[in-house]
C-alpha atoms as a PDB file:
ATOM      1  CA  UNK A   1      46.675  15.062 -32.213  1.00  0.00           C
ATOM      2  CA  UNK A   2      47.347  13.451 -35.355  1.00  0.00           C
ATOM      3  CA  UNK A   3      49.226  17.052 -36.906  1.00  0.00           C
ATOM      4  CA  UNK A   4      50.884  17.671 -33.510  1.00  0.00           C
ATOM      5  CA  UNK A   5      52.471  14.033 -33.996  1.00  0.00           C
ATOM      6  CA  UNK A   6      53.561  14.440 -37.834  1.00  0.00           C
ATOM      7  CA  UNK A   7      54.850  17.704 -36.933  1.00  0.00           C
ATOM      8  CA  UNK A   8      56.876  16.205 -34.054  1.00  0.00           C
ATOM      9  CA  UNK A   9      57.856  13.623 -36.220  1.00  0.00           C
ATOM     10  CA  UNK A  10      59.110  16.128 -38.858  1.00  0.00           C
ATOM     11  CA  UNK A  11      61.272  18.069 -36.247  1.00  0.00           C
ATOM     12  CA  UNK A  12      63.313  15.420 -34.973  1.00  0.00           C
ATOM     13  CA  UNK A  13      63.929  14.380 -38.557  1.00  0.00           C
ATOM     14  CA  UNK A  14      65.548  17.679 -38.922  1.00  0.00           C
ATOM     15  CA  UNK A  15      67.224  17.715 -35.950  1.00  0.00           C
ATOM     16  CA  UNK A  16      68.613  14.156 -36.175  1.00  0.00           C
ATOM     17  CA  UNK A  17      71.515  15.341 -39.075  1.00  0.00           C
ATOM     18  CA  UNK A  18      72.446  18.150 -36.628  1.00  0.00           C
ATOM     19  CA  UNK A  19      72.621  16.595 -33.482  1.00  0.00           C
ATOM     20  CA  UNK A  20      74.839  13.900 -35.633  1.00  0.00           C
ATOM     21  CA  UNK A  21      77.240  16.671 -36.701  1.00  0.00           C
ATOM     22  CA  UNK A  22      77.111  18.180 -33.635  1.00  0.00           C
ATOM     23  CA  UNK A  23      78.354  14.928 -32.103  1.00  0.00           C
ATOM     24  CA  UNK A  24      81.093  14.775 -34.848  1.00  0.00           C
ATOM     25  CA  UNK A  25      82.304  18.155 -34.334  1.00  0.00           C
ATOM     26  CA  UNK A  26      82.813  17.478 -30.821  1.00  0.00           C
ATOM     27  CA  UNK A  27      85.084  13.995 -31.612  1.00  0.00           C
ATOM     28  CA  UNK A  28      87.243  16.231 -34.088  1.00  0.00           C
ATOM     29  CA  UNK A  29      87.475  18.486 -30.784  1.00  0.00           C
ATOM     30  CA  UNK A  30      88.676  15.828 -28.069  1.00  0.00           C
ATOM     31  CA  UNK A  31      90.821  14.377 -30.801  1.00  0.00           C
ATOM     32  CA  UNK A  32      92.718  17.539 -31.374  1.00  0.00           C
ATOM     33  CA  UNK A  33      92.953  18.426 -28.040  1.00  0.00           C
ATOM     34  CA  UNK A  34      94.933  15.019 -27.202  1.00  0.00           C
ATOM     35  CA  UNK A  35      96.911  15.461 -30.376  1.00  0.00           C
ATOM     36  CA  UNK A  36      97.739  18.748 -28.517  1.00  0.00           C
ATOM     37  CA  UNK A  37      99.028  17.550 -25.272  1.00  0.00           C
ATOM     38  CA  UNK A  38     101.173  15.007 -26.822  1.00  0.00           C
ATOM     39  CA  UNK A  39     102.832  18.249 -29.002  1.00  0.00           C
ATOM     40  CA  UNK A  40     102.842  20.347 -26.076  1.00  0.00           C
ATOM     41  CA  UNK A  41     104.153  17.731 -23.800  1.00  0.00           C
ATOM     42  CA  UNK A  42     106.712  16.615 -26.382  1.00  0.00           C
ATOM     43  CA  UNK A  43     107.966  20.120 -26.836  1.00  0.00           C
ATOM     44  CA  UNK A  44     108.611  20.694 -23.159  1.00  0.00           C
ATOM     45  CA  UNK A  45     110.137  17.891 -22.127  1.00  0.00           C
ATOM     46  CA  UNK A  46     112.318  17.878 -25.055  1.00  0.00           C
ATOM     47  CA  UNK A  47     114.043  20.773 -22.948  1.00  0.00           C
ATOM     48  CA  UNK A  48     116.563  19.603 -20.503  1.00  0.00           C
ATOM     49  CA  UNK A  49     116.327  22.691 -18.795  1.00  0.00           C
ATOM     50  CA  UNK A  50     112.482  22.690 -18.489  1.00  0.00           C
ATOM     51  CA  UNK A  51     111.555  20.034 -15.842  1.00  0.00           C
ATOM     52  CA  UNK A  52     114.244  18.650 -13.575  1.00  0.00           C
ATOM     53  CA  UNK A  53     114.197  14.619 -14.852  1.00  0.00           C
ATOM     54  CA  UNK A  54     114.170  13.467 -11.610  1.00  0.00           C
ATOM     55  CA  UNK A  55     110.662  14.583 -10.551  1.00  0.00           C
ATOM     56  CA  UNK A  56     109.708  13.694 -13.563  1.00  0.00           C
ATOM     57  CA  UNK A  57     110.855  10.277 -12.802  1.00  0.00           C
ATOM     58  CA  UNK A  58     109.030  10.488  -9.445  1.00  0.00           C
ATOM     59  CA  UNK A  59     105.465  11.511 -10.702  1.00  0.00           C
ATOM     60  CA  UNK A  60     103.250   9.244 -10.384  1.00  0.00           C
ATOM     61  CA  UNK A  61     100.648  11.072 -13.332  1.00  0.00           C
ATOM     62  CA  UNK A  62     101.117  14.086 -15.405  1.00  0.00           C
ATOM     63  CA  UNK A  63      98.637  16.430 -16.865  1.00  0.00           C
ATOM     64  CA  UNK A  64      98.702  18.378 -19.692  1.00  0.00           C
ATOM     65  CA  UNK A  65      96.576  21.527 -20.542  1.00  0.00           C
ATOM     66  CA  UNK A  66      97.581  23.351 -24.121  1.00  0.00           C
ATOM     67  CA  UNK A  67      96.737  26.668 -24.522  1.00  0.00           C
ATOM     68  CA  UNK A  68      94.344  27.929 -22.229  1.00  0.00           C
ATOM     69  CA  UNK A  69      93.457  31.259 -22.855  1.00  0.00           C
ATOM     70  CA  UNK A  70      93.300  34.456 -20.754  1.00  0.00           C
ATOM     71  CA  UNK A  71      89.973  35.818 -22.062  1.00  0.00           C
ATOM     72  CA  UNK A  72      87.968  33.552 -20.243  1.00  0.00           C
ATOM     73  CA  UNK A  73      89.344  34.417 -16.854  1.00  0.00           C
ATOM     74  CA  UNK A  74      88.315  37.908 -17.528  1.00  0.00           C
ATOM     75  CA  UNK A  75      84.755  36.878 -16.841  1.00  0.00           C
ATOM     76  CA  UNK A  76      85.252  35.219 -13.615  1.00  0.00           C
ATOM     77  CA  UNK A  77      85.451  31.716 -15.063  1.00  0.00           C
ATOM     78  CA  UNK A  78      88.751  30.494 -16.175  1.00  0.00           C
ATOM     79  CA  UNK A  79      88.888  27.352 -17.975  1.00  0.00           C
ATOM     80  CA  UNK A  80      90.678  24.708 -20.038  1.00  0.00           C
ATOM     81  CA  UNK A  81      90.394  21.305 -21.161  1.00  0.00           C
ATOM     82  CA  UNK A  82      93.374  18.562 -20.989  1.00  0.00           C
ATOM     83  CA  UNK A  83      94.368  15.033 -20.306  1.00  0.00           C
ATOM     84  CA  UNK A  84      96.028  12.796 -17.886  1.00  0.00           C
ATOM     85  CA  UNK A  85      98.089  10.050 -18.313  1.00  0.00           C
ATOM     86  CA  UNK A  86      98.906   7.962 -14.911  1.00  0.00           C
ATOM     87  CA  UNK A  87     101.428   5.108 -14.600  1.00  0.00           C
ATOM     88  CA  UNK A  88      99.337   1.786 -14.567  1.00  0.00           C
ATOM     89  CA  UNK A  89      98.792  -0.490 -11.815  1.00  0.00           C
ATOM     90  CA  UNK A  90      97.256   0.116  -7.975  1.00  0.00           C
ATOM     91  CA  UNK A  91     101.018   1.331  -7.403  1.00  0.00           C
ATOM     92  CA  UNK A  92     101.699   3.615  -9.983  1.00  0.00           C
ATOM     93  CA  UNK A  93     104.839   1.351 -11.131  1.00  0.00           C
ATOM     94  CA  UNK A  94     103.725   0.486 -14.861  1.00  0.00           C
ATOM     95  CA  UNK A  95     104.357   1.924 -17.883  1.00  0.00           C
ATOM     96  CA  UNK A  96     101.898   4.860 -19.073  1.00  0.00           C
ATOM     97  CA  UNK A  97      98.270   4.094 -19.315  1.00  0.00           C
ATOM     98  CA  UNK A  98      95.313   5.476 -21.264  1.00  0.00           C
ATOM     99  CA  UNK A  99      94.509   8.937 -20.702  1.00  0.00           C
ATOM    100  CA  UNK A 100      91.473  10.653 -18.944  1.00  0.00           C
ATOM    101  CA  UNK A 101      90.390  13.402 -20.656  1.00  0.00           C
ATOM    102  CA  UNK A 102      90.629  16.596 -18.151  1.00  0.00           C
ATOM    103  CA  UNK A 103      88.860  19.599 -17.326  1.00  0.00           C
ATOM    104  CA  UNK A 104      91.136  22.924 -15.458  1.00  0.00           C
ATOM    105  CA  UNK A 105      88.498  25.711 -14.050  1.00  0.00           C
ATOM    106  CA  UNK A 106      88.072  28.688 -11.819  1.00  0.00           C
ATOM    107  CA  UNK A 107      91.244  30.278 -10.492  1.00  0.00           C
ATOM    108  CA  UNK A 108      93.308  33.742 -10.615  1.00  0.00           C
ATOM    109  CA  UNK A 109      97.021  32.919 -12.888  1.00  0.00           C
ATOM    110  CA  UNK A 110      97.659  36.852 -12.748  1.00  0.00           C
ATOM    111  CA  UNK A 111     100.417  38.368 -14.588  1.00  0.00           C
ATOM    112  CA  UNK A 112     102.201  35.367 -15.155  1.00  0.00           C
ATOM    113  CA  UNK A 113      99.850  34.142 -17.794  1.00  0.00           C
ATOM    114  CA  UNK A 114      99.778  38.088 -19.860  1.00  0.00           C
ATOM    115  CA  UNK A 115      97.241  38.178 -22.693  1.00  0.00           C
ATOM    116  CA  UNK A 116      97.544  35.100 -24.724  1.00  0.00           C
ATOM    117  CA  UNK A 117      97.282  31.329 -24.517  1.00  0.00           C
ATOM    118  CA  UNK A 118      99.311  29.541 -21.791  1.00  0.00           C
ATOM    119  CA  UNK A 119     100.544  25.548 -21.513  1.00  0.00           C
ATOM    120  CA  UNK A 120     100.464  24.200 -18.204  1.00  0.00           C
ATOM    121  CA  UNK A 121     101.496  20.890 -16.943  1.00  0.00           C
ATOM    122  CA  UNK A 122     101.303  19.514 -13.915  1.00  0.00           C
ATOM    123  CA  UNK A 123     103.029  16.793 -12.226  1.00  0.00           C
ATOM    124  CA  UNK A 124     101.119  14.922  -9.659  1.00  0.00           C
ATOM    125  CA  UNK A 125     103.638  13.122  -7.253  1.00  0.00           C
ATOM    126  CA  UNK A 126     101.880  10.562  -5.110  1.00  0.00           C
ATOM    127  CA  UNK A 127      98.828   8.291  -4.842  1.00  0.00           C
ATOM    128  CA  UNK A 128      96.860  10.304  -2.575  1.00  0.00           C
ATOM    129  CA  UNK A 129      97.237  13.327  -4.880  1.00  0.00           C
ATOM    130  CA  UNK A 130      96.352  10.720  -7.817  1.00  0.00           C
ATOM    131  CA  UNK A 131      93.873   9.007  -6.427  1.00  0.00           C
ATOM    132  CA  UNK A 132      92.059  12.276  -5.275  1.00  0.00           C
ATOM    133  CA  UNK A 133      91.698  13.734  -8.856  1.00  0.00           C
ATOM    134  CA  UNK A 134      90.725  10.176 -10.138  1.00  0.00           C
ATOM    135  CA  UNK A 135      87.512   9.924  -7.924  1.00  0.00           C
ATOM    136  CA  UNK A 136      86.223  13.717  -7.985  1.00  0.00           C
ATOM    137  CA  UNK A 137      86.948  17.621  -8.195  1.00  0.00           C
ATOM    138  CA  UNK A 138      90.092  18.493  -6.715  1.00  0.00           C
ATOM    139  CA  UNK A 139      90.633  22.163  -5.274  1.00  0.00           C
ATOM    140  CA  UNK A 140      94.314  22.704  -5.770  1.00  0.00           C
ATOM    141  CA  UNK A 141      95.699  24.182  -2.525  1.00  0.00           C
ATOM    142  CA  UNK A 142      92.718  22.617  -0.733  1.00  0.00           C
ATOM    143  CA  UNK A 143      91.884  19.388  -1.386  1.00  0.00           C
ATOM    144  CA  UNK A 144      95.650  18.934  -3.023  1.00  0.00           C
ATOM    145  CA  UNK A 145      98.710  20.418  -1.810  1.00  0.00           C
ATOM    146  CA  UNK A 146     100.685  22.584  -5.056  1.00  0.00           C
ATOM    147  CA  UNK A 147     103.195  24.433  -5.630  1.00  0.00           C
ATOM    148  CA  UNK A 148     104.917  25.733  -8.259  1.00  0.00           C
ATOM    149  CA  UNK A 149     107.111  23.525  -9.764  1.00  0.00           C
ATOM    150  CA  UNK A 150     111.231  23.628 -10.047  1.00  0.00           C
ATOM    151  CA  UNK A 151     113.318  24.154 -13.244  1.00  0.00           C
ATOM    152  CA  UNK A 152     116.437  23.271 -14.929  1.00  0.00           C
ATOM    153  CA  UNK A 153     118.191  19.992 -15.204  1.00  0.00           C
ATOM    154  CA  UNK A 154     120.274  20.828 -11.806  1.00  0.00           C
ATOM    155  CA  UNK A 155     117.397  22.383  -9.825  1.00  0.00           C
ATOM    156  CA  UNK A 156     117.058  20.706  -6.321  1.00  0.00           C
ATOM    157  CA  UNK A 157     113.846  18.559  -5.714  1.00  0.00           C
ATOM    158  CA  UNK A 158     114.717  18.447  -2.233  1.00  0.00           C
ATOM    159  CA  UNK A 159     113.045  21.699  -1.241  1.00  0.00           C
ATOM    160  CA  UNK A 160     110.255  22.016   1.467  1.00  0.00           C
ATOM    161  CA  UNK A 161     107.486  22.768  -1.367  1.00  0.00           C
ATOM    162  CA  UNK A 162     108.875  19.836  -3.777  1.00  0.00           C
ATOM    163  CA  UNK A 163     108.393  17.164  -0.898  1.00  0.00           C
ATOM    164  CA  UNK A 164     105.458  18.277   0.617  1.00  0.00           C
ATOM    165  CA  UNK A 165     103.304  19.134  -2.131  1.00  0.00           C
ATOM    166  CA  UNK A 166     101.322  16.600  -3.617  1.00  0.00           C
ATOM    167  CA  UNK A 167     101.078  18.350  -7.272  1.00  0.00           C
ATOM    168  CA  UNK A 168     103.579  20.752  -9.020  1.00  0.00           C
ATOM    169  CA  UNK A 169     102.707  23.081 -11.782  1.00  0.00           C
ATOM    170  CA  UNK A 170     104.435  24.377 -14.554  1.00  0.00           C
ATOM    171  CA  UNK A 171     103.633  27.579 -17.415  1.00  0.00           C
ATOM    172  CA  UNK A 172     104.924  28.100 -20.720  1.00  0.00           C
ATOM    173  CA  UNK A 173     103.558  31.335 -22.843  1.00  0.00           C
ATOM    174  CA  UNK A 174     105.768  33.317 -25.164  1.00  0.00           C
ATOM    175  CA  UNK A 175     107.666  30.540 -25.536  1.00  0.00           C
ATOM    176  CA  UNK A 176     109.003  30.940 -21.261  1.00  0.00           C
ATOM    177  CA  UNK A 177     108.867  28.386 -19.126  1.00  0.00           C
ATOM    178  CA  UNK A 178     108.238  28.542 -15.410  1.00  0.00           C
ATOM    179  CA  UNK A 179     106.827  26.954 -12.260  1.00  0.00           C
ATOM    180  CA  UNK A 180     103.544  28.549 -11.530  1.00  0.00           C
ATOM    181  CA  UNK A 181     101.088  28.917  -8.788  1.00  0.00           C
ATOM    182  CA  UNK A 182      97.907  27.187  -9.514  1.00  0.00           C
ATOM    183  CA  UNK A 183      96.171  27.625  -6.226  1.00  0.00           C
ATOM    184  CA  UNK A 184      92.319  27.869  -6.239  1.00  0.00           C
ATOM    185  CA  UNK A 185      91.715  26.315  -9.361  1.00  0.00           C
ATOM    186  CA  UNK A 186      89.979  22.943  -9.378  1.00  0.00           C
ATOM    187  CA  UNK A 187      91.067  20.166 -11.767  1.00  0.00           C
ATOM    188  CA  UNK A 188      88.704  16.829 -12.727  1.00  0.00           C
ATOM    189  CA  UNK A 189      88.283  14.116 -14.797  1.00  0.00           C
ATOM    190  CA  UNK A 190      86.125  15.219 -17.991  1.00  0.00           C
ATOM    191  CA  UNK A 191      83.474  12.388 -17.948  1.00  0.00           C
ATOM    192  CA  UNK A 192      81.577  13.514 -21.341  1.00  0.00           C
ATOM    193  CA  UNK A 193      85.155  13.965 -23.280  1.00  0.00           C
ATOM    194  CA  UNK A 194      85.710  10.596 -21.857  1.00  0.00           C
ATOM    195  CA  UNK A 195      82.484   8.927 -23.513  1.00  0.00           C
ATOM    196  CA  UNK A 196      83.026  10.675 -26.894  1.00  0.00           C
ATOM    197  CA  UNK A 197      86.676   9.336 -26.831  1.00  0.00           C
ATOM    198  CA  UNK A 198      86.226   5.833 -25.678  1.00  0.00           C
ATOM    199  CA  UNK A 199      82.726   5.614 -27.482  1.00  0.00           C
ATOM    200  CA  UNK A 200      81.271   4.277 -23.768  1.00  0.00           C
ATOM    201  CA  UNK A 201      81.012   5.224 -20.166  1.00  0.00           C
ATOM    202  CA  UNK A 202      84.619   4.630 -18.514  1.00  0.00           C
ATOM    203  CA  UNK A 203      85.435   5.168 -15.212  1.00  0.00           C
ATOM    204  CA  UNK A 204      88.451   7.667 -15.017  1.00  0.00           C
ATOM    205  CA  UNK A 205      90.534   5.216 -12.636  1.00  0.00           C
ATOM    206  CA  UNK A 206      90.000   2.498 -15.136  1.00  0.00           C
ATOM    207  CA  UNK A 207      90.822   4.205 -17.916  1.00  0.00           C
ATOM    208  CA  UNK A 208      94.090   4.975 -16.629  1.00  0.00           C
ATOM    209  CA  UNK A 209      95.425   2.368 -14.037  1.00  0.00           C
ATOM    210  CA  UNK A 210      93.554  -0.838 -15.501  1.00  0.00           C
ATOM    211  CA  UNK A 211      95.717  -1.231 -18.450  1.00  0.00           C
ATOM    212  CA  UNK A 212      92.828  -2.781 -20.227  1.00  0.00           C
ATOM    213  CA  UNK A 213      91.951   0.209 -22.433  1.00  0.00           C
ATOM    214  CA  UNK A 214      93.422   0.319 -25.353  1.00  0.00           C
ATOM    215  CA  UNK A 215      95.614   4.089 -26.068  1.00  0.00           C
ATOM    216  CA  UNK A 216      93.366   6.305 -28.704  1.00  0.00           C
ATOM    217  CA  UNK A 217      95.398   7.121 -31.635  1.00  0.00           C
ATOM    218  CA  UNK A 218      95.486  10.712 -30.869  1.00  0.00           C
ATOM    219  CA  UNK A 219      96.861  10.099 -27.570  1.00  0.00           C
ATOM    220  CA  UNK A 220      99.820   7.812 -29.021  1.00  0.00           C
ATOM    221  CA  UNK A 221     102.476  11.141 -29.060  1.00  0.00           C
ATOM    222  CA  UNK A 222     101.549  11.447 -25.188  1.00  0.00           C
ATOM    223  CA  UNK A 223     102.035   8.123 -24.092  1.00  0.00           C
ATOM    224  CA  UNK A 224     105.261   7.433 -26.016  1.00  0.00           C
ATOM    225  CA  UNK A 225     106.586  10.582 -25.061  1.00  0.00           C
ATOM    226  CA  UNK A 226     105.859  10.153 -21.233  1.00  0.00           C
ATOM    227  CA  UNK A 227     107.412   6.056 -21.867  1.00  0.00           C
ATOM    228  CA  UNK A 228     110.662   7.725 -23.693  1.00  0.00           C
ATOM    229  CA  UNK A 229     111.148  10.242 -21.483  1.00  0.00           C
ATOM    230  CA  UNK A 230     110.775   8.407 -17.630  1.00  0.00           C
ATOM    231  CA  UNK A 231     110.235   4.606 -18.859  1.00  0.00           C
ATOM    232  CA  UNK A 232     110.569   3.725 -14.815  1.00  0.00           C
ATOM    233  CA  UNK A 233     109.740   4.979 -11.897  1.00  0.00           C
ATOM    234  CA  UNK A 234     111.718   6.135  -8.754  1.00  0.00           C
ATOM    235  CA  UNK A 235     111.040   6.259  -4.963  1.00  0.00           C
END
């Protein structure tokens, strides 16, 4: 008993360092990704022509997913890894909040995405369709009404998909940008990003709505670029 014990003991000694770096590697990872979205995010809506202003204006969260890549969808299991920011406050009113770290899976983009890595961002345009992906998995097309999103700076929001769909979803590969069909996948909050970026156990609807979490510095370019771009909201 006595050698199984010093031999246990001498394993997790070992494995201690690595399960350190491990955890380090993995920070670097959520870091970069949110240092992505605010790039990607700047980049698009630095484009007049990209996403009308006024739905941007109107959105009560947006979600940002940089470069998810084709190959995994090849195996039956598409998936990429994001953030949301949400404006604060039960109403949605406030300036932008904290984000969630975010998790896209599952789902057929076809031809529209072609072999390389593909931006999407989504605009989420009330508080049921906010709400929903706060609390739990959301189905897109099930659970939440989408549609692909609008473009150009005179495109209509007015149309029957624009003001009946709760979220609207936008591509960008080979440097093209496009509303895109999102349907079947699922979208949720990514609680284990969340604890490795906040260094605790957050809620996902705290993080973003409380306005008592303070903005990670890697998530800075998002949330200045969403409070530059639509500072206010609009019925």
């Amino acid at each position: 008993m006595r050698k199984l014990l010093t031999c246990l003991g001498s394993i997790l000694l070992v494995l201690s360092p690595l399960a350190d770096r491990a955890s380090a590697a993995d920070q670097t990872k959520d870091d970069d990704r949110l240092r992505n979205c605010g790039t990607v995010l700047k980049e698009i809506l630095d484009v007049p022509d990209n996403i009308p202003q006024d739905l941007l204006d109107k959105a009560d969260c947006v979600v940002v997913f940089p470069s998810v890549l084709k190959a995994a969808f090849i195996v039956g299991g598409s998936y990429g890894r994001g953030a949301m920011s949400c404006r604060k406050g039960e109403d949605f009113r406030g300036p932008w909040g904290s984000p969630t770290m975010m998790a896209l899976e599952g789902g057929s983009f076809g031809f529209q995405i072609g072999g390389q890595a593909t931006d999407f961002v989504l605009l989420v345009m009330n508080e049921s369709g906010a709400r929903g992906i706060l609390a739990s998995k959301v189905k897109l097309g099930g659970d939440a009404s989408v549609a692909a999103g609008p473009v150009g700076r005179d495109a209509s929001a007015d149309t029957d998909a624009t003001l009946r769909s709760e979220i609207l979803s936008y591509s960008r590969a080979r440097g093209l940008f496009a509303g895109v069909s999102l349907e079947g996948s699922t979208i949720r909050p990514d609680n284990g990003d969340n604890r490795r970026v906040y260094g605790k156990n957050i809620p996902a609807r705290t993080l973003v709505l409380s306005g008592t979490v303070a903005v990670p510095p890697a998530a800075e370019q998002m949330v200045s670029t969403l409070n530059a771009k639509t500072p206010r909201h609009r019925q």
